[in-house]
ModelCIF file with pLDDT and N, C-alpha, C, O atoms, coordinates in Angstrom:
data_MODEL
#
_entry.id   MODEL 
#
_entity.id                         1 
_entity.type                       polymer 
_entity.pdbx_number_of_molecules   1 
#
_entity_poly.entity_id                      1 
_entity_poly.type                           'polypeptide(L)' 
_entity_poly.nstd_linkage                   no 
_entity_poly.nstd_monomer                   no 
_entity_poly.pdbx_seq_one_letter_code       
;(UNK)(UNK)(UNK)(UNK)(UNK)(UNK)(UNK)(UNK)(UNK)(UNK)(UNK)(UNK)(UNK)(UNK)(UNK)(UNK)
(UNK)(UNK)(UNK)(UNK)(UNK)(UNK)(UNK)(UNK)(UNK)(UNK)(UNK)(UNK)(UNK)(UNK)(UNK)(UNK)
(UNK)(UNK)(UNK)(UNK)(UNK)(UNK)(UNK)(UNK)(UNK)(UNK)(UNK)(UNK)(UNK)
;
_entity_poly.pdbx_seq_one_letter_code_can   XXXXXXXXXXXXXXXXXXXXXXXXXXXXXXXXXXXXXXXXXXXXX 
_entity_poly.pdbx_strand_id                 A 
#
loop_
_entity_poly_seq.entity_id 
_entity_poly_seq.num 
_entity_poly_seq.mon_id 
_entity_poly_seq.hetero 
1 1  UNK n 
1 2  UNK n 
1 3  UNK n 
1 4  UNK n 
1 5  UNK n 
1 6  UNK n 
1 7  UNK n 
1 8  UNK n 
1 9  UNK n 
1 10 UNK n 
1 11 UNK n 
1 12 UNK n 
1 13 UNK n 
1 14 UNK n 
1 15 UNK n 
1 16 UNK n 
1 17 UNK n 
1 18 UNK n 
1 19 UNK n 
1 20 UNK n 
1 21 UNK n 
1 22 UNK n 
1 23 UNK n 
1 24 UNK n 
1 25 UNK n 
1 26 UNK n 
1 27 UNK n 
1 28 UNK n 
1 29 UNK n 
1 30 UNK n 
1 31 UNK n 
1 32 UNK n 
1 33 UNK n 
1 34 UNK n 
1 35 UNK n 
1 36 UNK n 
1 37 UNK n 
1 38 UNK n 
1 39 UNK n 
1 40 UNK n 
1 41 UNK n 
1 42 UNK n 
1 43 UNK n 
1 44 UNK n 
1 45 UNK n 
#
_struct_asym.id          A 
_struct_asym.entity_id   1 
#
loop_
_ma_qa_metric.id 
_ma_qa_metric.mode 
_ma_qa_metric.name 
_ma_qa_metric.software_group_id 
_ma_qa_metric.type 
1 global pLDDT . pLDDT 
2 local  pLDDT . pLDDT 
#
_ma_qa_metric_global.metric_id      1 
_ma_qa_metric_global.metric_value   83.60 
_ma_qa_metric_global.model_id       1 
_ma_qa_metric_global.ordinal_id     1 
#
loop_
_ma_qa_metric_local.label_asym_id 
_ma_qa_metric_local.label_comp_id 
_ma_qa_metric_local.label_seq_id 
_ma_qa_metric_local.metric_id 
_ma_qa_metric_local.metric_value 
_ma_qa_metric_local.model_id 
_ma_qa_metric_local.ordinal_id 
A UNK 1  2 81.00 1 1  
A UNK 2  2 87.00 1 2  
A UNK 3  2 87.00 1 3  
A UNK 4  2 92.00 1 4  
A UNK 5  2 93.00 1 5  
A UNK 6  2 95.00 1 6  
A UNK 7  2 96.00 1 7  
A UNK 8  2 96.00 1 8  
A UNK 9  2 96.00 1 9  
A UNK 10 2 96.00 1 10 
A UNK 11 2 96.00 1 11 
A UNK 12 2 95.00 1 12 
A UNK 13 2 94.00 1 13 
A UNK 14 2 92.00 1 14 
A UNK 15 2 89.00 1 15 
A UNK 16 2 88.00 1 16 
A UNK 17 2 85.00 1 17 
A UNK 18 2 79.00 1 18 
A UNK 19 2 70.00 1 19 
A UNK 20 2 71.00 1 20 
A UNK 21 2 77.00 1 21 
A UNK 22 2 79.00 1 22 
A UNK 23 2 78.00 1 23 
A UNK 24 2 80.00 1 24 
A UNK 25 2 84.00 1 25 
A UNK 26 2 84.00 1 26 
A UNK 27 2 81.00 1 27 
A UNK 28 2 79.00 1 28 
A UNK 29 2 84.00 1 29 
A UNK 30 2 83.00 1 30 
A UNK 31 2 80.00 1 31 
A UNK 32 2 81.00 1 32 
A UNK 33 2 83.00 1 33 
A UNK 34 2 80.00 1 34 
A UNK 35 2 77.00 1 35 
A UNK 36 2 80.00 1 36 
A UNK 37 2 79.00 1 37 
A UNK 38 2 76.00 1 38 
A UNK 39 2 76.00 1 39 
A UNK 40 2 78.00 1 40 
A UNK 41 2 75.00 1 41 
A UNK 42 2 76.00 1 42 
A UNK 43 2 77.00 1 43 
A UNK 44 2 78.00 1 44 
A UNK 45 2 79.00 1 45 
#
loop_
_atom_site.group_PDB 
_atom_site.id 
_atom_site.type_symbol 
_atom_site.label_atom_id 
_atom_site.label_alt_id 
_atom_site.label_comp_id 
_atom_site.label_asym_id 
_atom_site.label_entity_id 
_atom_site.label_seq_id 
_atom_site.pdbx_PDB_ins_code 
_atom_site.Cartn_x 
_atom_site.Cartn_y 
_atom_site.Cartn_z 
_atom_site.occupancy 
_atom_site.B_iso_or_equiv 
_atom_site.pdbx_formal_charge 
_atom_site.auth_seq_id 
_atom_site.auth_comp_id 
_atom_site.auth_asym_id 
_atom_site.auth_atom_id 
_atom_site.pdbx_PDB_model_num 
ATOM 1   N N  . UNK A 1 1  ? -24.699 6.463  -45.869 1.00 81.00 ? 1  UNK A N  1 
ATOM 2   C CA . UNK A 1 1  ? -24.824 5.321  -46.792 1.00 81.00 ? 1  UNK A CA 1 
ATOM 3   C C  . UNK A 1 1  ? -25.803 4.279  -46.236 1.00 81.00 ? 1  UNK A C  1 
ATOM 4   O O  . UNK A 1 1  ? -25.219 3.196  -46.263 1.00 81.00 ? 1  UNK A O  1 
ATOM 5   N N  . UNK A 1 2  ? -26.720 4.178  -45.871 1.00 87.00 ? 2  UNK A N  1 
ATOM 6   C CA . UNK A 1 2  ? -28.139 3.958  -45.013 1.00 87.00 ? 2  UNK A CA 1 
ATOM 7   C C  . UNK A 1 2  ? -27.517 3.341  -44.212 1.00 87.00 ? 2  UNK A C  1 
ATOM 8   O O  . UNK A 1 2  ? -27.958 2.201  -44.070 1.00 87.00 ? 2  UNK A O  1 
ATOM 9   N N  . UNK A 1 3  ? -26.584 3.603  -43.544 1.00 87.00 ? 3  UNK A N  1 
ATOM 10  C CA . UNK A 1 3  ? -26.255 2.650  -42.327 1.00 87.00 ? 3  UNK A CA 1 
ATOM 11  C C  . UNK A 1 3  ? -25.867 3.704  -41.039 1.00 87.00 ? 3  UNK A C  1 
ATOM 12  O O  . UNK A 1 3  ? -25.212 4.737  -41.175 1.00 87.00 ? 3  UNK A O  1 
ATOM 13  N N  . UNK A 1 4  ? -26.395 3.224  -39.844 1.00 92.00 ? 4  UNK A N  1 
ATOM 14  C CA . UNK A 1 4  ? -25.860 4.317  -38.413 1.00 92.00 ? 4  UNK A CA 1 
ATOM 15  C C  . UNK A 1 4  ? -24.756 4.084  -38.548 1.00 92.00 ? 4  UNK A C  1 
ATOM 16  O O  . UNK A 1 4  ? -24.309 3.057  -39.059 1.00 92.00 ? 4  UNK A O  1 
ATOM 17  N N  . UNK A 1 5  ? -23.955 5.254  -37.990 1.00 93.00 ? 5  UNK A N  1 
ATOM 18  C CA . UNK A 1 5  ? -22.441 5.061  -37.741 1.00 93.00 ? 5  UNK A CA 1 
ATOM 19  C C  . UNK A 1 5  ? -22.429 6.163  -36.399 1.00 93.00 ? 5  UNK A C  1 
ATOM 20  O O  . UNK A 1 5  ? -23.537 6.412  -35.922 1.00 93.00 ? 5  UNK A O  1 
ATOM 21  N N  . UNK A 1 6  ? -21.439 6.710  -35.886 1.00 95.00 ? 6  UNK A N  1 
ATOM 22  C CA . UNK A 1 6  ? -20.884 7.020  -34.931 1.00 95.00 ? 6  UNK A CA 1 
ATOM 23  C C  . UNK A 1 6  ? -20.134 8.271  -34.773 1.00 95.00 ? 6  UNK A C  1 
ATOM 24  O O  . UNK A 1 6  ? -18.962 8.165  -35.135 1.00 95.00 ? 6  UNK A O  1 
ATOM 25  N N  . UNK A 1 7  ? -20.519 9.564  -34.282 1.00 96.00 ? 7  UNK A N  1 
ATOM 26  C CA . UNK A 1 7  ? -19.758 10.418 -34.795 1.00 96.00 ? 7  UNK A CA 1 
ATOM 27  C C  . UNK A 1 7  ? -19.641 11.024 -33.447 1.00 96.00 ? 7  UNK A C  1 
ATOM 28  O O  . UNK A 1 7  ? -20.454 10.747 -32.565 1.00 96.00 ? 7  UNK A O  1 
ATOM 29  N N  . UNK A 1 8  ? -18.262 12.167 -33.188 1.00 96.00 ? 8  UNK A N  1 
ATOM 30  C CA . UNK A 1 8  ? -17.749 12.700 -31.840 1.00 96.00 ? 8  UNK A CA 1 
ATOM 31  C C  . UNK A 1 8  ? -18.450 14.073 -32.443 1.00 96.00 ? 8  UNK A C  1 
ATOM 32  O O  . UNK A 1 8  ? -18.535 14.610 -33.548 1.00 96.00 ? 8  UNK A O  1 
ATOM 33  N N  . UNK A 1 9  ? -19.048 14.422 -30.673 1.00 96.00 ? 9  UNK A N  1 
ATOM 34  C CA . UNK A 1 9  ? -19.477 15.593 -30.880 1.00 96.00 ? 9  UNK A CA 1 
ATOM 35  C C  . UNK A 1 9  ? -18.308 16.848 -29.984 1.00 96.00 ? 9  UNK A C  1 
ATOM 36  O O  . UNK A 1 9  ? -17.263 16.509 -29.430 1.00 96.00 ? 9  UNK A O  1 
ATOM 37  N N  . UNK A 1 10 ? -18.874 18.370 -30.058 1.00 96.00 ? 10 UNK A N  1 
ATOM 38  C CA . UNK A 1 10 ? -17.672 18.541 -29.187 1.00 96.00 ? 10 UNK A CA 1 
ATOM 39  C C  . UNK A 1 10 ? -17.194 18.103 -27.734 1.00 96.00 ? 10 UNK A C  1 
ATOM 40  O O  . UNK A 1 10 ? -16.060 17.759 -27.399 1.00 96.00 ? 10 UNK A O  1 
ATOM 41  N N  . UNK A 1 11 ? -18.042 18.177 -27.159 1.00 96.00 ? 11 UNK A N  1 
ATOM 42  C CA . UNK A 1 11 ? -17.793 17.649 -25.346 1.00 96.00 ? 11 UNK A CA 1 
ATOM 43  C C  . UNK A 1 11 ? -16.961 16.007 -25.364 1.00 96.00 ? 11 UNK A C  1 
ATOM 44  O O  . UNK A 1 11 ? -16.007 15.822 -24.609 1.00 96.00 ? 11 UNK A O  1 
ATOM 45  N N  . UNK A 1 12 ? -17.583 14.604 -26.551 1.00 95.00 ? 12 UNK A N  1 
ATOM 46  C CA . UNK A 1 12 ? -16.219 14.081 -26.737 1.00 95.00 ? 12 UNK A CA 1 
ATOM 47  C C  . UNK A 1 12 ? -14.615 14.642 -27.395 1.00 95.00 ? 12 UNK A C  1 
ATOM 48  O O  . UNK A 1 12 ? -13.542 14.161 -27.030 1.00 95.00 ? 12 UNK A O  1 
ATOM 49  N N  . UNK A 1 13 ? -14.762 15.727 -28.401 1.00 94.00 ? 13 UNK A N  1 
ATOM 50  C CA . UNK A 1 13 ? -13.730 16.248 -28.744 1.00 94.00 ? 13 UNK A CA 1 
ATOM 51  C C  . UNK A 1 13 ? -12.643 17.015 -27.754 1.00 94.00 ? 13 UNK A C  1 
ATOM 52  O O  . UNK A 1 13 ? -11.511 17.423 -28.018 1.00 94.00 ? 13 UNK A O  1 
ATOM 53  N N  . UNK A 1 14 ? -13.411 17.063 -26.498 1.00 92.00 ? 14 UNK A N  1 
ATOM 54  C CA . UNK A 1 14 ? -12.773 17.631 -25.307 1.00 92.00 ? 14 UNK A CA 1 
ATOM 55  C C  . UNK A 1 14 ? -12.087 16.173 -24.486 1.00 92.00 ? 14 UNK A C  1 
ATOM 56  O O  . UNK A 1 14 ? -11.016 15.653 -24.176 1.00 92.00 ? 14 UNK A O  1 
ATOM 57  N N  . UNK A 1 15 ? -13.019 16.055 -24.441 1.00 89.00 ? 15 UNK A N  1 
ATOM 58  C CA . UNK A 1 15 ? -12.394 14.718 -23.683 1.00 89.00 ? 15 UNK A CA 1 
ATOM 59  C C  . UNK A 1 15 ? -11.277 14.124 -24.452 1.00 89.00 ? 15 UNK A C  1 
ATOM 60  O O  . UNK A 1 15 ? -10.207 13.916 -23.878 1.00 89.00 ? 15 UNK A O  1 
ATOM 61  N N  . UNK A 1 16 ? -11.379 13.938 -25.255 1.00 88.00 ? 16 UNK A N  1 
ATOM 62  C CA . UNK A 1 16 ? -10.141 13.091 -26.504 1.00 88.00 ? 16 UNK A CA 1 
ATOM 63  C C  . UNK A 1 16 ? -8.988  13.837 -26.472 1.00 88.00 ? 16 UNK A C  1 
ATOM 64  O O  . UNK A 1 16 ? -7.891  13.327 -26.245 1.00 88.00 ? 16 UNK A O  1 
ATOM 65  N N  . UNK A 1 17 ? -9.085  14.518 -26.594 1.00 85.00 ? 17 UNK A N  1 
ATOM 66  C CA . UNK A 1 17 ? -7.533  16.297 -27.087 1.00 85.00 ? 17 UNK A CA 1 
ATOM 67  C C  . UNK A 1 17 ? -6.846  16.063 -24.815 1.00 85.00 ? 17 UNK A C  1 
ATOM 68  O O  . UNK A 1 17 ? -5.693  15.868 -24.429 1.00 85.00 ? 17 UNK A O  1 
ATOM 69  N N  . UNK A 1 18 ? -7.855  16.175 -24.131 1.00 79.00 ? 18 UNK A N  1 
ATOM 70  C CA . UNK A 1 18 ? -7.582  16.552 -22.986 1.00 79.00 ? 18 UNK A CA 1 
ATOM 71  C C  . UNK A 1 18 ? -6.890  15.144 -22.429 1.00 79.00 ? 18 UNK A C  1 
ATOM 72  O O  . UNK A 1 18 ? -5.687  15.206 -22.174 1.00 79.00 ? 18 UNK A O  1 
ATOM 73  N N  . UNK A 1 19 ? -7.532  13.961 -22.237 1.00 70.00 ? 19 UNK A N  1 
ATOM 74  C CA . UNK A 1 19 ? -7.198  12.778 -21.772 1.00 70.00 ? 19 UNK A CA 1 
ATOM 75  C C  . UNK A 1 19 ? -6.113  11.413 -22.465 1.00 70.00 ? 19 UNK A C  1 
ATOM 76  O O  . UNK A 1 19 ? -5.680  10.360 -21.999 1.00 70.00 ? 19 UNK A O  1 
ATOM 77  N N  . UNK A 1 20 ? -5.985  12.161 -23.877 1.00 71.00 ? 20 UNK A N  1 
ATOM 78  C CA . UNK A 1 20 ? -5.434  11.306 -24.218 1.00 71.00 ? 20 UNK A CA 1 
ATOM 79  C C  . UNK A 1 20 ? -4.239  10.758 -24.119 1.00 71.00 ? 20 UNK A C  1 
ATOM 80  O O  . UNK A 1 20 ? -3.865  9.719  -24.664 1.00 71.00 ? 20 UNK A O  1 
ATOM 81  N N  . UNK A 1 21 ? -3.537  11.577 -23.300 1.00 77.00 ? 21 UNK A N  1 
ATOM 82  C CA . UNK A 1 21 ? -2.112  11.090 -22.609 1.00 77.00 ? 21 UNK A CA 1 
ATOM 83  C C  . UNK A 1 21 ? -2.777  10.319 -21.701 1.00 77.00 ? 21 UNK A C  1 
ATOM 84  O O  . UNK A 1 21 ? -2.121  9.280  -21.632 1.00 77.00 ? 21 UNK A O  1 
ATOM 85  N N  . UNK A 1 22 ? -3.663  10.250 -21.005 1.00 79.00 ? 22 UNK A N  1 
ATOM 86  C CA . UNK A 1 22 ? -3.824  9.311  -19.753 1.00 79.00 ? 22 UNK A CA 1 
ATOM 87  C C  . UNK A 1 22 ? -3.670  7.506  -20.270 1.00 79.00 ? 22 UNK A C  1 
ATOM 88  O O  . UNK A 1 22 ? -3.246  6.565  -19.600 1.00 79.00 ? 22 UNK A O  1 
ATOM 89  N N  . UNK A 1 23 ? -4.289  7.522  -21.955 1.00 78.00 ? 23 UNK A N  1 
ATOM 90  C CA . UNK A 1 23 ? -3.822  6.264  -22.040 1.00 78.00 ? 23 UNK A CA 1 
ATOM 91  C C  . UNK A 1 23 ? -2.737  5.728  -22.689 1.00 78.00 ? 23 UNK A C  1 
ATOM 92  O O  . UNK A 1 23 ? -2.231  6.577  -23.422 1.00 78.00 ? 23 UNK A O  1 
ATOM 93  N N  . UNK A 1 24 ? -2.207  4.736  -22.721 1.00 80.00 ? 24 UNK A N  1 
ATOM 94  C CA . UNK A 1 24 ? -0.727  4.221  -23.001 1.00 80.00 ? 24 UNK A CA 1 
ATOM 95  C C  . UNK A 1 24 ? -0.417  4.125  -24.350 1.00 80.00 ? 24 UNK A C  1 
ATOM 96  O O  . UNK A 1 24 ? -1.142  3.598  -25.193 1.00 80.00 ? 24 UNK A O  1 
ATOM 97  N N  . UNK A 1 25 ? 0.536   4.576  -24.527 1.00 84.00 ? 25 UNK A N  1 
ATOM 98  C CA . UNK A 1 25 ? 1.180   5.201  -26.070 1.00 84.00 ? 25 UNK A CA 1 
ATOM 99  C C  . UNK A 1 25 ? 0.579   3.609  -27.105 1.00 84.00 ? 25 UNK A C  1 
ATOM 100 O O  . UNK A 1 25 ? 0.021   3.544  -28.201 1.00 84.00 ? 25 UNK A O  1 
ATOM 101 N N  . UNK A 1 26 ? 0.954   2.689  -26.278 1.00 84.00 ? 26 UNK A N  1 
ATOM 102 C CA . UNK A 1 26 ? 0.980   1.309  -27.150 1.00 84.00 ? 26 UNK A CA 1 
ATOM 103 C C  . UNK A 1 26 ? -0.420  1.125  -27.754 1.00 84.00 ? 26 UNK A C  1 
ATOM 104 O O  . UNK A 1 26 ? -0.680  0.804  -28.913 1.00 84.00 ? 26 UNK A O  1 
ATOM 105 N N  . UNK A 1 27 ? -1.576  1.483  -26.391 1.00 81.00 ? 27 UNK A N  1 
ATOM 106 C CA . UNK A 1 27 ? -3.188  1.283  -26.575 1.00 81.00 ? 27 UNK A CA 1 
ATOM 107 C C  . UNK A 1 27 ? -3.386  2.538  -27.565 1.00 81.00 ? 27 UNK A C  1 
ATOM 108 O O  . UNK A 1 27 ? -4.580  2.447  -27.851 1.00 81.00 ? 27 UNK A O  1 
ATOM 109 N N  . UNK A 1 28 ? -2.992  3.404  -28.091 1.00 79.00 ? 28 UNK A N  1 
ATOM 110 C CA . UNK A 1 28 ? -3.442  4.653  -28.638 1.00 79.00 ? 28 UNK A CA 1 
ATOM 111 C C  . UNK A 1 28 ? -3.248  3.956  -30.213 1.00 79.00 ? 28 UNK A C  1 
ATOM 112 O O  . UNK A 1 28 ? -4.037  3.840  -31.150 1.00 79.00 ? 28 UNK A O  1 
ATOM 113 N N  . UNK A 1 29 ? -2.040  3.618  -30.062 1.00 84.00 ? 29 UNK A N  1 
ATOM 114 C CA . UNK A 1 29 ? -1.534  3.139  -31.620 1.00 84.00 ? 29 UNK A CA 1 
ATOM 115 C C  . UNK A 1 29 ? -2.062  1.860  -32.067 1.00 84.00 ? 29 UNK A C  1 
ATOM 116 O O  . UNK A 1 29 ? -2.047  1.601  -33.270 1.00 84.00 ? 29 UNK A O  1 
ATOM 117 N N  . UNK A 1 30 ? -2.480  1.119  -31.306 1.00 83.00 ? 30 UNK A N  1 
ATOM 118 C CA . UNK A 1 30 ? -2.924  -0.243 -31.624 1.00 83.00 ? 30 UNK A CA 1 
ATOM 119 C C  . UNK A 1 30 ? -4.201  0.276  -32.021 1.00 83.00 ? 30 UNK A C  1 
ATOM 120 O O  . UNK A 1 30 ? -3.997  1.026  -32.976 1.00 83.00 ? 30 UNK A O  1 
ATOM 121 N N  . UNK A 1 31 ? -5.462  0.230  -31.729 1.00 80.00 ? 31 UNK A N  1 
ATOM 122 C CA . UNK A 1 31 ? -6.296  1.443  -31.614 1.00 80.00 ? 31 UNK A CA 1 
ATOM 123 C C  . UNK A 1 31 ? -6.834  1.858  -33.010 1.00 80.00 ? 31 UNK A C  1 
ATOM 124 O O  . UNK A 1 31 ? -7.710  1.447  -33.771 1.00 80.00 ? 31 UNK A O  1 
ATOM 125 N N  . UNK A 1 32 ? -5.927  2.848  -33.002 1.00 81.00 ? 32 UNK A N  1 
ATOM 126 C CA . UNK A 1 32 ? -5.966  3.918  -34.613 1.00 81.00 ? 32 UNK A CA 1 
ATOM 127 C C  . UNK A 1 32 ? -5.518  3.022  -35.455 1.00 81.00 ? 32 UNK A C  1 
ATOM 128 O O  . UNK A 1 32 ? -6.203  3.056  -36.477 1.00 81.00 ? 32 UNK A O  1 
ATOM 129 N N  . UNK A 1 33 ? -4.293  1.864  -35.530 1.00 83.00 ? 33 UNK A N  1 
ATOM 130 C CA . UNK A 1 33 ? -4.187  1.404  -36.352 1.00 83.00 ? 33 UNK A CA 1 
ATOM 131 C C  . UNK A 1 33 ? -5.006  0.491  -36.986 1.00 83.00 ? 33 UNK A C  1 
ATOM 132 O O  . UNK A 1 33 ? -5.133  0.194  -38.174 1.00 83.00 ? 33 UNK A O  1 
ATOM 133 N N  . UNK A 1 34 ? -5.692  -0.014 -35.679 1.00 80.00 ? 34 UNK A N  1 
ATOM 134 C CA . UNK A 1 34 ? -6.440  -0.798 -36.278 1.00 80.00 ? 34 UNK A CA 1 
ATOM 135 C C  . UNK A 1 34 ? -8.196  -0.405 -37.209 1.00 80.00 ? 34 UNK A C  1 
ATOM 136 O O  . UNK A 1 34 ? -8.717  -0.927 -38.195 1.00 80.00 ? 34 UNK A O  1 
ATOM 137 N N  . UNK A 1 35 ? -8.637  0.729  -36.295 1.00 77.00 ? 35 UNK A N  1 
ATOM 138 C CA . UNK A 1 35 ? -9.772  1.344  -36.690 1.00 77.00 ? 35 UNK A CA 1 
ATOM 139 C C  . UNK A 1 35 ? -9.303  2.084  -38.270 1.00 77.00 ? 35 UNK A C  1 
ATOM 140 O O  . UNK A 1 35 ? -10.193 2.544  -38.986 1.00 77.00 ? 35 UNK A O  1 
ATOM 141 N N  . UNK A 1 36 ? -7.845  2.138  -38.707 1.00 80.00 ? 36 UNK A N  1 
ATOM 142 C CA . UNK A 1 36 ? -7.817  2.900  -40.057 1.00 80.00 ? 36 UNK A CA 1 
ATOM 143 C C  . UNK A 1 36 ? -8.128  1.514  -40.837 1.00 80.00 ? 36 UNK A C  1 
ATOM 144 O O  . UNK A 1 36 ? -8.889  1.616  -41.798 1.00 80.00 ? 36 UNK A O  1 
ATOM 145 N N  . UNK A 1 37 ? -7.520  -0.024 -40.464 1.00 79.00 ? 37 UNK A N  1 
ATOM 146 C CA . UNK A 1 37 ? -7.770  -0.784 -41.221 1.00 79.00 ? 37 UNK A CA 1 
ATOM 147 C C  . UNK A 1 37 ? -8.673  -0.785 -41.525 1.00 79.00 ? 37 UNK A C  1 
ATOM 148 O O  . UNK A 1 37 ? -9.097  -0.449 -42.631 1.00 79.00 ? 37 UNK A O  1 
ATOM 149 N N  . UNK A 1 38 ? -9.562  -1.387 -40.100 1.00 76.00 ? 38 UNK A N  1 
ATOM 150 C CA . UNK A 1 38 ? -11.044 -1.219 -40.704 1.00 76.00 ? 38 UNK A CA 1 
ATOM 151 C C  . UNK A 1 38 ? -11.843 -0.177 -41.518 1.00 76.00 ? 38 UNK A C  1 
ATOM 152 O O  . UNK A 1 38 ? -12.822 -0.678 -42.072 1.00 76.00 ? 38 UNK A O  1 
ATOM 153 N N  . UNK A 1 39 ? -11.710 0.879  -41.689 1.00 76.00 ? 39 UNK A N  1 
ATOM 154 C CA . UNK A 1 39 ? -12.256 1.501  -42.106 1.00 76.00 ? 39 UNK A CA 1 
ATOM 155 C C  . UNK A 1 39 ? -11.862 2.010  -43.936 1.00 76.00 ? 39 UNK A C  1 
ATOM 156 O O  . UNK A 1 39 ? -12.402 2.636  -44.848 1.00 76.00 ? 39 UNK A O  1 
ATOM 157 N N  . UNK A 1 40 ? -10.953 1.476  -43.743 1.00 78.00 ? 40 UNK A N  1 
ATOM 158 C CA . UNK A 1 40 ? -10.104 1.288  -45.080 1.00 78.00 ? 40 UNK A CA 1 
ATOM 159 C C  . UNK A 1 40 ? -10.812 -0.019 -45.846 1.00 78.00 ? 40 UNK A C  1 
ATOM 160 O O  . UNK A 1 40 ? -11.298 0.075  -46.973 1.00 78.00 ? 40 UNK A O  1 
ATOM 161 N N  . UNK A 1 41 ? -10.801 -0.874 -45.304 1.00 75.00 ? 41 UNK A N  1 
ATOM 162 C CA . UNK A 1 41 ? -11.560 -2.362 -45.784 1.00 75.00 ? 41 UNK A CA 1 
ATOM 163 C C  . UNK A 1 41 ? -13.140 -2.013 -46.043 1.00 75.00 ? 41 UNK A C  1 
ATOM 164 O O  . UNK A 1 41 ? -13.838 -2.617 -46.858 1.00 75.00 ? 41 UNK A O  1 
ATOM 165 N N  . UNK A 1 42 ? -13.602 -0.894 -45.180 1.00 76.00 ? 42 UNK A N  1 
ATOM 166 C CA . UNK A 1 42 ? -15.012 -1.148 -45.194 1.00 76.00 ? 42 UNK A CA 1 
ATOM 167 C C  . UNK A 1 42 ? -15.418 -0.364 -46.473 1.00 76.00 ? 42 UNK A C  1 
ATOM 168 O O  . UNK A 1 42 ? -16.305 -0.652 -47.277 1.00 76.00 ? 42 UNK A O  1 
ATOM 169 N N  . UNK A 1 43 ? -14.339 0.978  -46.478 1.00 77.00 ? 43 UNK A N  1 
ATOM 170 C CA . UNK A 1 43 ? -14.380 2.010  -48.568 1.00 77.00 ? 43 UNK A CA 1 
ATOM 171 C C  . UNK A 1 43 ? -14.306 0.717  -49.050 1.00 77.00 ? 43 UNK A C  1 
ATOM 172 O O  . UNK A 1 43 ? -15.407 0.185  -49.194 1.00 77.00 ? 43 UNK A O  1 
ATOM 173 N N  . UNK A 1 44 ? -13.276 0.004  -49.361 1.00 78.00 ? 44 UNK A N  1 
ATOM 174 C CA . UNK A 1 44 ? -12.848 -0.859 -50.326 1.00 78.00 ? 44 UNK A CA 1 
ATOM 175 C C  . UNK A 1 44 ? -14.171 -1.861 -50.242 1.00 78.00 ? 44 UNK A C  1 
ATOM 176 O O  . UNK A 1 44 ? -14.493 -1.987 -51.424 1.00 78.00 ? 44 UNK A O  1 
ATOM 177 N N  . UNK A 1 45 ? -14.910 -2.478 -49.603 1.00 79.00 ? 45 UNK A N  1 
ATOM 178 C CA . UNK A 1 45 ? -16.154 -3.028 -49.819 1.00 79.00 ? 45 UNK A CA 1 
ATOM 179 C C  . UNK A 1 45 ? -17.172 -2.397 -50.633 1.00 79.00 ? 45 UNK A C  1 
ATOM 180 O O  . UNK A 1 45 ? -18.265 -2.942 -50.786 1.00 79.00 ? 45 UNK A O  1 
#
């Protein structure tokens, strides 16, 4: 939509699936919850 955005390739898809217990249940959920807002607000724009 002419704008850069940000996308995981596989070698981050490794890293993500593999490490993601290393960070804290609270930081994971805060996180996603918040990146769905945003990204929810940004369709709705």
């Amino acid at each position: 939509d002419e704008e850069e955005c940000l996308v995981i390739l596989p070698r981050g898809r490794e890293i993500a699936e593999s490490l993601e217990t290393t960070l804290p249940k609270t930081v994971r959920e805060k996180a996603v919850n918040s990146a769905i807002k945003i990204t929810t607000l940004a369709r709705s724009e």
